[in-house]
Protein backbone atom coordinates (compact mmCIF):
# COMPACT_ATOMS: atom_id res chain seq x y z
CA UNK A 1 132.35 97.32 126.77
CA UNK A 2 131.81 99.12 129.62
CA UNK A 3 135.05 101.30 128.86
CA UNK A 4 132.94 102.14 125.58
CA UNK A 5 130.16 103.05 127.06
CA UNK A 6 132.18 105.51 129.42
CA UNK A 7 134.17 106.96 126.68
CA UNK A 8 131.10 107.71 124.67
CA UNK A 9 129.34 109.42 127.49
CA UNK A 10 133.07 111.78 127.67
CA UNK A 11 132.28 112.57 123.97
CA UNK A 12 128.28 113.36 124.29
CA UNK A 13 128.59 115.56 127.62
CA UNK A 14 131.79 116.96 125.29
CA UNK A 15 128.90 118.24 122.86
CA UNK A 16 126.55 119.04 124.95
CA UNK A 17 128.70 121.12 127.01
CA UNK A 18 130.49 123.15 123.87
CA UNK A 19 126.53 123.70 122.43
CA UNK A 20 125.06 125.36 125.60
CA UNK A 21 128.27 127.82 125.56
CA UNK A 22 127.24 128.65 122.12
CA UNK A 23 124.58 129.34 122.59
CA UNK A 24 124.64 131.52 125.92
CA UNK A 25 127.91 133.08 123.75
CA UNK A 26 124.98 134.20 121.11
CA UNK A 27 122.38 135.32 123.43
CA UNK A 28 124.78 137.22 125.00
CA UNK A 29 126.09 138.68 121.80
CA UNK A 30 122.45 139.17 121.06
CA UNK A 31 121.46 140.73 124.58
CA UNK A 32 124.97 143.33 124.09
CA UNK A 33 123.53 144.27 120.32
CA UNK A 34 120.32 145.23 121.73
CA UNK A 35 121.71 146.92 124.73
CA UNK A 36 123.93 149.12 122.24
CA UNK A 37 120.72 150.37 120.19
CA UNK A 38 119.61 151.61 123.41
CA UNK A 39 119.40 155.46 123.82
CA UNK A 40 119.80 156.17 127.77
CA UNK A 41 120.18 159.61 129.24
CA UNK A 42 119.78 161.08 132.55
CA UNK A 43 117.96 164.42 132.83
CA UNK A 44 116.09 166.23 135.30
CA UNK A 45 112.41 166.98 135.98
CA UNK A 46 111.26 170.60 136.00
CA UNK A 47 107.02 172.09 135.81
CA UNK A 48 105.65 172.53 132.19
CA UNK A 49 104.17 175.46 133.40
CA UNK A 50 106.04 177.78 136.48
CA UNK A 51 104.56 181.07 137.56
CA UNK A 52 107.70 183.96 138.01
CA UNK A 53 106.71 186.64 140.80
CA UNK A 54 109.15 189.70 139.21
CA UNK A 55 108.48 192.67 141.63
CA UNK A 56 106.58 195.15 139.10
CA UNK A 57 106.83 198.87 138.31
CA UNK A 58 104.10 200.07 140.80
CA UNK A 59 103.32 203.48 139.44
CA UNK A 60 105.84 206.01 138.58
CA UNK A 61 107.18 206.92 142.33
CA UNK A 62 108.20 202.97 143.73
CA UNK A 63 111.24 201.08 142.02
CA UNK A 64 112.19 199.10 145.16
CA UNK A 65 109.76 197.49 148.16
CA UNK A 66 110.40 196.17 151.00
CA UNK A 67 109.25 192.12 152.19
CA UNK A 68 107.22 191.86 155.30
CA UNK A 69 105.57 188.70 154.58
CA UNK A 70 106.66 185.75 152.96
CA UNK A 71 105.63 181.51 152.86
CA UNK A 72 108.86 179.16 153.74
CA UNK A 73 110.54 177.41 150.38
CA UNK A 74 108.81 174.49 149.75
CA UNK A 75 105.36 175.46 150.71
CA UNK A 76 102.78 173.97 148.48
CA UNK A 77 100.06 176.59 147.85
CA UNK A 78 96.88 176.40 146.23
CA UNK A 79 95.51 179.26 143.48
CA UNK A 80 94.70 182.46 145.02
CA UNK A 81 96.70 181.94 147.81
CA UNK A 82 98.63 185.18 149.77
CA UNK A 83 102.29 184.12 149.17
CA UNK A 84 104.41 187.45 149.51
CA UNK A 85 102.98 191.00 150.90
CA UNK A 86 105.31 193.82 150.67
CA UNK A 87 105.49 197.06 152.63
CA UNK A 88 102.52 199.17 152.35
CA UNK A 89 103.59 202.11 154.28
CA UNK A 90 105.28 204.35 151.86
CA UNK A 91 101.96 203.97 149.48
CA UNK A 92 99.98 204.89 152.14
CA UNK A 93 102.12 207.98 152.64
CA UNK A 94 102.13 208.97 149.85
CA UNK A 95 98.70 208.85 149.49
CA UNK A 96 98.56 211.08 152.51
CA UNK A 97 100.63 213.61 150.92
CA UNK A 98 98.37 213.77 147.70
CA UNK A 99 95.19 213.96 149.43
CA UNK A 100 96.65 217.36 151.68
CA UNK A 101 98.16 218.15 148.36
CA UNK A 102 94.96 218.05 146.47
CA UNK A 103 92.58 220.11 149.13
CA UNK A 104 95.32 222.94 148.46
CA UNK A 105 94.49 222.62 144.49
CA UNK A 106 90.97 222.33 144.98
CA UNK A 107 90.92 225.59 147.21
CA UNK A 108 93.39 227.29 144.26
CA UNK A 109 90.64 226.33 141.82
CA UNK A 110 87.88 227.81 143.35
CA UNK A 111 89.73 230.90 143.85
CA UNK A 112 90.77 231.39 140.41
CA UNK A 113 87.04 230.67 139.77
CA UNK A 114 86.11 233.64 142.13
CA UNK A 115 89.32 235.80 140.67
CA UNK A 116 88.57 235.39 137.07
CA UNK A 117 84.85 235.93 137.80
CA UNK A 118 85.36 239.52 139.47
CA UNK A 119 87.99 240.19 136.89
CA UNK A 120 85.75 239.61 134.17
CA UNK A 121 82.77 241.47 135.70
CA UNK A 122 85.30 244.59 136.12
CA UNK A 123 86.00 243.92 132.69
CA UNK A 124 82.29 243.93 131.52
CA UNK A 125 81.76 247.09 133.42
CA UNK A 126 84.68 249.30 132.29
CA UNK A 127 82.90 248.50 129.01
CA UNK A 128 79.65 249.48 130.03
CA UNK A 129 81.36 252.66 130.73
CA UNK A 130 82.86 253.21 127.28
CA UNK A 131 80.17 252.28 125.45
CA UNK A 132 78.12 254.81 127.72
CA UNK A 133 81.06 257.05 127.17
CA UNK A 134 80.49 256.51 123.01
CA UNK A 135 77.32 257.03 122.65
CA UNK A 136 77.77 260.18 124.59
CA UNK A 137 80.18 261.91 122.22
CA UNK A 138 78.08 260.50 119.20
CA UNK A 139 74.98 262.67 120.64
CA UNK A 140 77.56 265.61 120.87
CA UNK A 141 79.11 265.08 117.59
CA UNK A 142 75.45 265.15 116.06
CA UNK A 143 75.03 268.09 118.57
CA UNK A 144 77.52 270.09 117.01
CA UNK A 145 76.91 270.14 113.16
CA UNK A 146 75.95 273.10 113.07
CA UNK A 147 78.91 274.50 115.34
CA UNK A 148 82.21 275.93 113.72
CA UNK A 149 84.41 273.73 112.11
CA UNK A 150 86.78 274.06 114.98
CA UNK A 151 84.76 272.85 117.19
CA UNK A 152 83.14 269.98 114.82
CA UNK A 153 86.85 268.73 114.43
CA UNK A 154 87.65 268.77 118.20
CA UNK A 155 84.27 266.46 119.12
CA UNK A 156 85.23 264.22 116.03
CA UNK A 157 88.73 263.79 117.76
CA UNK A 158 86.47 263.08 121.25
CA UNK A 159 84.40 260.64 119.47
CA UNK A 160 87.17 258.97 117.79
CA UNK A 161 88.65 258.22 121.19
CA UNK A 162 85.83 257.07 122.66
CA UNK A 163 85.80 254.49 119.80
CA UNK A 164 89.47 253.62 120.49
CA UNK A 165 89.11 252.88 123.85
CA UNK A 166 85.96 251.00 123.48
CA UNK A 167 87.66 248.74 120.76
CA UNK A 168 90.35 248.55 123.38
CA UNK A 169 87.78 247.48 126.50
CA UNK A 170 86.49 244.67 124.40
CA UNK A 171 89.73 243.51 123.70
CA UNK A 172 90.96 243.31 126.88
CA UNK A 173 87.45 241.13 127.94
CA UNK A 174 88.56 239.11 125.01
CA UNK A 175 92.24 237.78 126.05
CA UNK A 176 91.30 237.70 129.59
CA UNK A 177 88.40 235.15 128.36
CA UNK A 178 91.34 233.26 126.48
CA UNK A 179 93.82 233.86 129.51
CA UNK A 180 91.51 232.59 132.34
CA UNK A 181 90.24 229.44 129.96
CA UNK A 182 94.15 228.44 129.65
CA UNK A 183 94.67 229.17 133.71
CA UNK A 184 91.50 227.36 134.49
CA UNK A 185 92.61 224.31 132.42
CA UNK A 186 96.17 224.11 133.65
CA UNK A 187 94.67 223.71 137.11
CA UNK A 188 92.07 221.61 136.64
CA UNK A 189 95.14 219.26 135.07
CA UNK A 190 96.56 219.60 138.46
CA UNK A 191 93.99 218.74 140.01
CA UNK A 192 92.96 215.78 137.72
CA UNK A 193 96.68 214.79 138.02
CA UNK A 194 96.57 214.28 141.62
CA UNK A 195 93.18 212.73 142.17
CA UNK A 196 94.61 209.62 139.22
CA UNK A 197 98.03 209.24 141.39
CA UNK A 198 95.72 208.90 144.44
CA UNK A 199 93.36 206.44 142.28
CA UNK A 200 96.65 204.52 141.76
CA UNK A 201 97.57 204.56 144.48
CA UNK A 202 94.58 202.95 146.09
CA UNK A 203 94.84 200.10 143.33
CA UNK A 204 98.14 199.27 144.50
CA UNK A 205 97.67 198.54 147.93
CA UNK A 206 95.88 195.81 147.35
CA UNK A 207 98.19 194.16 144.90
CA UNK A 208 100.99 194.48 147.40
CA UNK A 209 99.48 191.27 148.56
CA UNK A 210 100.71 189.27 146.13
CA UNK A 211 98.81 185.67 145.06
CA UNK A 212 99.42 183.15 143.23
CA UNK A 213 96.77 182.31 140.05
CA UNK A 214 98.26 178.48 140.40
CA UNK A 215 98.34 175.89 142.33
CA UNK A 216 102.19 174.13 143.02
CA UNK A 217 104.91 174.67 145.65
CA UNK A 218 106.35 177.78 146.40
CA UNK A 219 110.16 178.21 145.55
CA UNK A 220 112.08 181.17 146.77
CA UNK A 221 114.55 182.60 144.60
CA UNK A 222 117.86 184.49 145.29
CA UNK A 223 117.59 187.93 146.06
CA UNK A 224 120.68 189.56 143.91
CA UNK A 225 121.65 192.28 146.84
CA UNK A 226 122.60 189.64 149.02
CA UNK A 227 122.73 186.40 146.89
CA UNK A 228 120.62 184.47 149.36
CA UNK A 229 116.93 183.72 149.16
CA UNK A 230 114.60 185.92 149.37
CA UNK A 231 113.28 187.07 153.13
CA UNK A 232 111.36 189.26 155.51
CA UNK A 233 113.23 192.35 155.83
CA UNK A 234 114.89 192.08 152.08
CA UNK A 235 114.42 195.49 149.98
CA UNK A 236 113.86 194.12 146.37
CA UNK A 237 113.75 196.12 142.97
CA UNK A 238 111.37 196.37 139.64
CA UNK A 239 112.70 193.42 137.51
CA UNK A 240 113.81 191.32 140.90
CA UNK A 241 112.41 187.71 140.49
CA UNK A 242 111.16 187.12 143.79
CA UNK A 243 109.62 183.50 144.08
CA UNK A 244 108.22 180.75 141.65
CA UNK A 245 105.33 178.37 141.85
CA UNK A 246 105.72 175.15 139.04
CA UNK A 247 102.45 173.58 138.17
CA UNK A 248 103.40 170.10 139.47
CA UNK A 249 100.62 168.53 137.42
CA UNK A 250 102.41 168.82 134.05
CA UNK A 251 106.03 167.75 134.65
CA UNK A 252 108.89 167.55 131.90
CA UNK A 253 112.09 166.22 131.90
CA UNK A 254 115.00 168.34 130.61
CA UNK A 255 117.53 165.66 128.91
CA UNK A 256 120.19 165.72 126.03
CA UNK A 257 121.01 163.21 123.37
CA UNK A 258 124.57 162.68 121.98
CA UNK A 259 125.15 164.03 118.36
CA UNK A 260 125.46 160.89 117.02
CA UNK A 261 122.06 159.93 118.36
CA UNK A 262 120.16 162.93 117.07
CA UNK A 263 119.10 161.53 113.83
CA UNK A 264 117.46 158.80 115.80
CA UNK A 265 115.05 161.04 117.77
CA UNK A 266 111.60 162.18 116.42
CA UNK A 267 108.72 164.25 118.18
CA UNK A 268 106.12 161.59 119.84
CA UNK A 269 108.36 159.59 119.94
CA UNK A 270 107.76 157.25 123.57
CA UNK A 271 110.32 157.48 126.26
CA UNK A 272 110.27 155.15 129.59
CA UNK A 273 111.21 157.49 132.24
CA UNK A 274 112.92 156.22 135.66
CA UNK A 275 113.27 158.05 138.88
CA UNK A 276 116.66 157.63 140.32
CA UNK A 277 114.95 157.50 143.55
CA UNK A 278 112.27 155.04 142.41
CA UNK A 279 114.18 152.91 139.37
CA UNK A 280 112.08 150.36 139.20
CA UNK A 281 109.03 152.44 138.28
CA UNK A 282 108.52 153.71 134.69
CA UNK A 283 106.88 156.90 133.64
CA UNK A 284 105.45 156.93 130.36
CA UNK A 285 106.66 160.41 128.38
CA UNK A 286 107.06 161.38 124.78
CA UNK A 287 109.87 164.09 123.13
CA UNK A 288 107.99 167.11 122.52
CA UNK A 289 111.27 169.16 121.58
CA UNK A 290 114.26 168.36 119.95
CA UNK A 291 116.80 171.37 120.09
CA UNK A 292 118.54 172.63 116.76
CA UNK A 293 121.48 173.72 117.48
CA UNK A 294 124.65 171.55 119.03
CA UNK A 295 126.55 172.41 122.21
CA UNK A 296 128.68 171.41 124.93
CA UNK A 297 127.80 169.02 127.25
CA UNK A 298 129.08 170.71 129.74
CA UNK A 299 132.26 173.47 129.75
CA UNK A 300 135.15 170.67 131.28
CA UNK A 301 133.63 168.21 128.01
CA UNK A 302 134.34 167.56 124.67
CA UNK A 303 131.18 165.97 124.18
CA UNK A 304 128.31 167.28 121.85
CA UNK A 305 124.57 167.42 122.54
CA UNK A 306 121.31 168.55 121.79
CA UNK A 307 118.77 169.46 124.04
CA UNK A 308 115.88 167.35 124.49
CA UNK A 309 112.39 167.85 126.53
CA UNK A 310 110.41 164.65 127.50
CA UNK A 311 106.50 165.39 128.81
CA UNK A 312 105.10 163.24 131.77
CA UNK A 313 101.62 161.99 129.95
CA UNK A 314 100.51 161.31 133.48
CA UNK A 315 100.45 163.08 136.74
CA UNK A 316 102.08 161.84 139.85
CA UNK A 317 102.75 163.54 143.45
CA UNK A 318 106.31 161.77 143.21
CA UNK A 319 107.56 163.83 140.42
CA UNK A 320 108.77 166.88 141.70
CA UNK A 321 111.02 169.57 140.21
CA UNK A 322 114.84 169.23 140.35
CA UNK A 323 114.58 165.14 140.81
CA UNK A 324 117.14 162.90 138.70
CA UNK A 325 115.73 160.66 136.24
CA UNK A 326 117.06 158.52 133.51
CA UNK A 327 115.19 158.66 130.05
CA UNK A 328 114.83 155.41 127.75
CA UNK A 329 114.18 156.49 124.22
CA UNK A 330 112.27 153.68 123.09
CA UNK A 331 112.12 152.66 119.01
């Protein structure tokens, strides 16, 4: 009996045994299924928003300046804060040059003003003289009417001269009126020319101390004459990106799906974002771009992707730009 009672214990435990390994076997099978329609992908945080300091054109005269004053990479910075100041000393020169410059116009101007003056009055006269001249021969032409016809024809030829070189007098007053408006207004551009470049030039001295309008941290970039960052002492040129500040309130991640997960992504659609640093803390985000077009993951893979961006719906001083994070495209 007792042998029974062994053997039939064997056979339950038997049972037992084989149904709990089923069922782990299917819960396991289960757990792998759901692991599969998982979309996981790492990525890497970057600002929503980034401020570019490209060295402008200032003016027509400066295409390169020179950095005396720069904050370390890494600095955070607040809006309206000083963060580069360039060389003010060739501005300042030039402004120098113009103002000298311009006291010689300004003395040209005024003595055009007295030249064309006098000329004009000498003008005026010589035709006070011809008309007195004309009206003269007219008396003597009325004079001699009674006079032989010789001498009739020779005062006519007088008078007739007298008219010529009046008409002439007046004509002269005219185009030296037109000649001395055209002089006057080609210096007066001259001088109007130099007192803007010195107006812009006072405008730029101030913005050689650059600021930023937002707050974040303040990334150097590469200056392209030496290929390392940017620094005191560094000459850079119009279109030279000098620095960066990222808003690090609004933070994105830039990810990638595979091809064959594209048609599974949506915009809004929730993603649990991880910190590689923190992995145990989630980040809520949503996609707010899918790319269109399909590329490379990288050049040494045959792998296809598209670009994804993931917002941060919440702010966090632990999220900075350039981090690793994984991205967990939730259904």
């Amino acid at each position: 009996m007792g042998k029974q009672i062994f053997i039939l214990l064997i056979f339950f435990s038997a049972l037992f045994f084989n149904f709990s390994c089923s069922n782990k076997a299917g819960n396991s099978s289960e757990d792998a299924k759901s692991k599969g329609t998982a979309i996981i992908e790492t990525g890497e945080l970057a600002a929503v928003y980034s401020k570019s300091f490209v060295l402008p054109r200032y003016g027509q005269y400066w295409y390169q300046m020179r950095v005396i004053g720069i904050l370390e990479h890494g600095t955070i910075v607040n809006q309206g804060d000083s963060i580069i100041q360039l060389e003010p000393a060739e501005v300042q020169k030039f402004i120098i040059n113009r103002e000298s410059e311009l006291e010689t116009q300004l003395a040209a101007l005024e003595k055009l003003h007295v030249d064309q003056e006098n000329k004009i009055n000498d003008l005026e006269a010589r035709i006070k003289n011809e008309i007195f001249s004309f009206d003269l021969k007219k008396i003597e032409l009325d004079a001699f009417q009674f006079e032989s016809e010789l001498a009739r024809k020779i005062k006519r030829l007088e008078f007739d001269q007298a008219k010529i070189n009046l008409a002439r007098e007046k004509k002269k007053l005219e185009l030296a009126k037109i000649v001395n408006r055209n002089d006057l207004k080609i210096q007066e551009i001259k001088v109007r020319q130099i007192k803007t470049d010195i107006d812009n030039a006072y405008n730029i001295l101030p913005a050689l101390t650059i600021r930023t309008p937002i707050s974040g941290v303040f990334q150097l970039d590469i200056n392209r004459m030496t290929g390392n960052l940017v620094k005191v002492g560094d000459n850079v040129y119009t279109g030279t990106n000098m620095a960066n500040v990222p808003d690090l309130k609004h933070m994105k991640v830039n990810t990638f799906v595979n091809e064959t997960d594209f048609l599974k992504l949506r915009l809004g659609q929730k993603v649990a974002v991880r910190l590689d640093a923190l992995p145990k803390i989630v980040f809520d985000g949503e996609i707010v771009y899918i790319g269109k077009l399909c590329h490379l993951k990288n050049p040494k893979s045959k792998q296809k992707v598209f670009d994804v961006e993931v917002n941060i719906l919440k702010s966090d001083e632990r999220l900075k730009p350039g981090m690793t994070v994984s991205c967990e495209f939730l259904n």
